[in-house]
C-alpha atoms as a PDB file:
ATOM      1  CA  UNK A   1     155.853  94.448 147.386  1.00  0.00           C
ATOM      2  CA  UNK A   2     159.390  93.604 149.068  1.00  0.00           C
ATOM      3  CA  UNK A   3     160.148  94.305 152.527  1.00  0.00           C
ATOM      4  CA  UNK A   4     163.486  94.367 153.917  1.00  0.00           C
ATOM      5  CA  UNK A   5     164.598  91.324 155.773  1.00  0.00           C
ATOM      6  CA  UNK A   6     165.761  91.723 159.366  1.00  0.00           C
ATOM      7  CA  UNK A   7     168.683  90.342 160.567  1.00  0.00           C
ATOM      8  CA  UNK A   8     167.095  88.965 163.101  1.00  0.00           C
ATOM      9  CA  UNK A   9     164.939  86.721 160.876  1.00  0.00           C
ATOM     10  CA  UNK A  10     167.911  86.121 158.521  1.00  0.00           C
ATOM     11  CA  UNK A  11     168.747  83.032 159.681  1.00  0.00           C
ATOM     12  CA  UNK A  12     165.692  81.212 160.249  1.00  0.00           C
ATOM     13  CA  UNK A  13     164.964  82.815 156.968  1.00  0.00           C
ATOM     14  CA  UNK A  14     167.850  80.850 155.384  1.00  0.00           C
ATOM     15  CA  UNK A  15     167.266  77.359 157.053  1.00  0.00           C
ATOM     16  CA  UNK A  16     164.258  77.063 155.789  1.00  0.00           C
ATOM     17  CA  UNK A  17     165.152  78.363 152.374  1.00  0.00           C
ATOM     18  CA  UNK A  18     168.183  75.555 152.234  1.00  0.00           C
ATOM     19  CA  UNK A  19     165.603  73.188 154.087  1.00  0.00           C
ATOM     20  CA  UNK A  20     162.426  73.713 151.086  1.00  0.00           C
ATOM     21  CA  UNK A  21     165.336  73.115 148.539  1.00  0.00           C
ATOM     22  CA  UNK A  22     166.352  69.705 149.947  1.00  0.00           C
ATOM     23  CA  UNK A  23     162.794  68.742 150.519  1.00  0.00           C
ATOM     24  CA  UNK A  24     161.975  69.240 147.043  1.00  0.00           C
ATOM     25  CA  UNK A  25     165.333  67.355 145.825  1.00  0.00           C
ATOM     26  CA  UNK A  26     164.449  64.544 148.054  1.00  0.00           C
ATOM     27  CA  UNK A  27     160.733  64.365 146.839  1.00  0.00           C
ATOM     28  CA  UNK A  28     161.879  64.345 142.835  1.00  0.00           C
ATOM     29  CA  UNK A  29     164.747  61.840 143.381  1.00  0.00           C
ATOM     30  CA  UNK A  30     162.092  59.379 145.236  1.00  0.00           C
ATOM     31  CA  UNK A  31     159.797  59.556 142.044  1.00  0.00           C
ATOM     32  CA  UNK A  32     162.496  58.664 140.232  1.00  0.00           C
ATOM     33  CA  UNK A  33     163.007  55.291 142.119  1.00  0.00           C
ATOM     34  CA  UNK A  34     159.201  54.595 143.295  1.00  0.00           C
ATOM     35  CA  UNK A  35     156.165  54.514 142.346  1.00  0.00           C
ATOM     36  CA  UNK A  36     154.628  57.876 142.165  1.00  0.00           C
ATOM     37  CA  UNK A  37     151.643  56.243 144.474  1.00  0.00           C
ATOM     38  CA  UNK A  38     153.877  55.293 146.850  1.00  0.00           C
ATOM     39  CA  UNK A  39     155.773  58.675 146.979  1.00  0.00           C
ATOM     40  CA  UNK A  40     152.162  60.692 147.660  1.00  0.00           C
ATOM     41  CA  UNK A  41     151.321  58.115 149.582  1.00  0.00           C
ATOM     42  CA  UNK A  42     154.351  59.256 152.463  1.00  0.00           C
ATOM     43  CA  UNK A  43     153.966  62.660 151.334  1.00  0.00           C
ATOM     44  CA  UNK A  44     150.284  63.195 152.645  1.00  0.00           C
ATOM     45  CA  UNK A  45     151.219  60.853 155.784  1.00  0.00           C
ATOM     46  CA  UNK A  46     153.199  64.063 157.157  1.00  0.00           C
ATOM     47  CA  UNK A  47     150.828  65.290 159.336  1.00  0.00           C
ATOM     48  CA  UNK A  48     150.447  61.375 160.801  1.00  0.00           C
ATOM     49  CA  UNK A  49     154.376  61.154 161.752  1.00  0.00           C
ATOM     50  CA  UNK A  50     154.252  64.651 162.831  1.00  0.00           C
ATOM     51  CA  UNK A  51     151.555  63.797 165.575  1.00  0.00           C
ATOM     52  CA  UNK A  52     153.345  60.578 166.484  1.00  0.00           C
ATOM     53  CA  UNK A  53     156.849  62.312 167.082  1.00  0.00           C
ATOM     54  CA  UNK A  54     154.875  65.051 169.084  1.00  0.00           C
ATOM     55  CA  UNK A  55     153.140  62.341 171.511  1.00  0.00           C
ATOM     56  CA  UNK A  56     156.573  60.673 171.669  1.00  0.00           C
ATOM     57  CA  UNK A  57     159.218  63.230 172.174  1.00  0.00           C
ATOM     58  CA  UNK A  58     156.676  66.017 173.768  1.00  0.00           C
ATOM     59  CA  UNK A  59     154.633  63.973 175.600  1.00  0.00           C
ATOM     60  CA  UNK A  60     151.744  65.509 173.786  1.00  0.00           C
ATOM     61  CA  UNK A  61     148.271  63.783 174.604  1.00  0.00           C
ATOM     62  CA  UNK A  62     146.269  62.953 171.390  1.00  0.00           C
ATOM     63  CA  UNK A  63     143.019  64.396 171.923  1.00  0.00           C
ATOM     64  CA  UNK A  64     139.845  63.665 169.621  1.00  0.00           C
END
C-alpha cells in the first residue's frame, strides 16, 4: 500500500533519501580501499560515536 506524502514531510523525506544514498556510496567506496574487517568494524561502532557526540555536544550523562 502507498500513501500520499505530505508536504510537510517532503523535505525531511528527501534528506534522508539523498542522505541513505551517500551513506551507502561512502560504505562501498571504503570496501574498495580497506579491508572489509576494518570497514564493519566502524560500521557497527555507530552507536559508540553516536553516544560520545551526545555526552559531548548535549551534555548527555551516560547512565548504566
Amino acid at each position: 500500500m502507498i500513501d500520499s506524502i505530505d508536504r510537510d514531510n517532503f523535505y525531511g523525506l528527501a534528506v534522508r533519501i539523498v542522505q541513505g544514498n551517500f551513506t551507502t556510496f561512502v560504505n562501498n567506496g571504503a570496501i574498495k580501499y580497506f579491508n572489509l574487517t576494518i570497514v564493519s568494524m566502524v560500521m557497527n561502532c555507530s552507536p559508540f560515536i553516536t553516544l560520545w557526540l551526545a555526552s559531548y555536544y548535549l551534555k548527555e550523562k551516560i547512565q548504566d
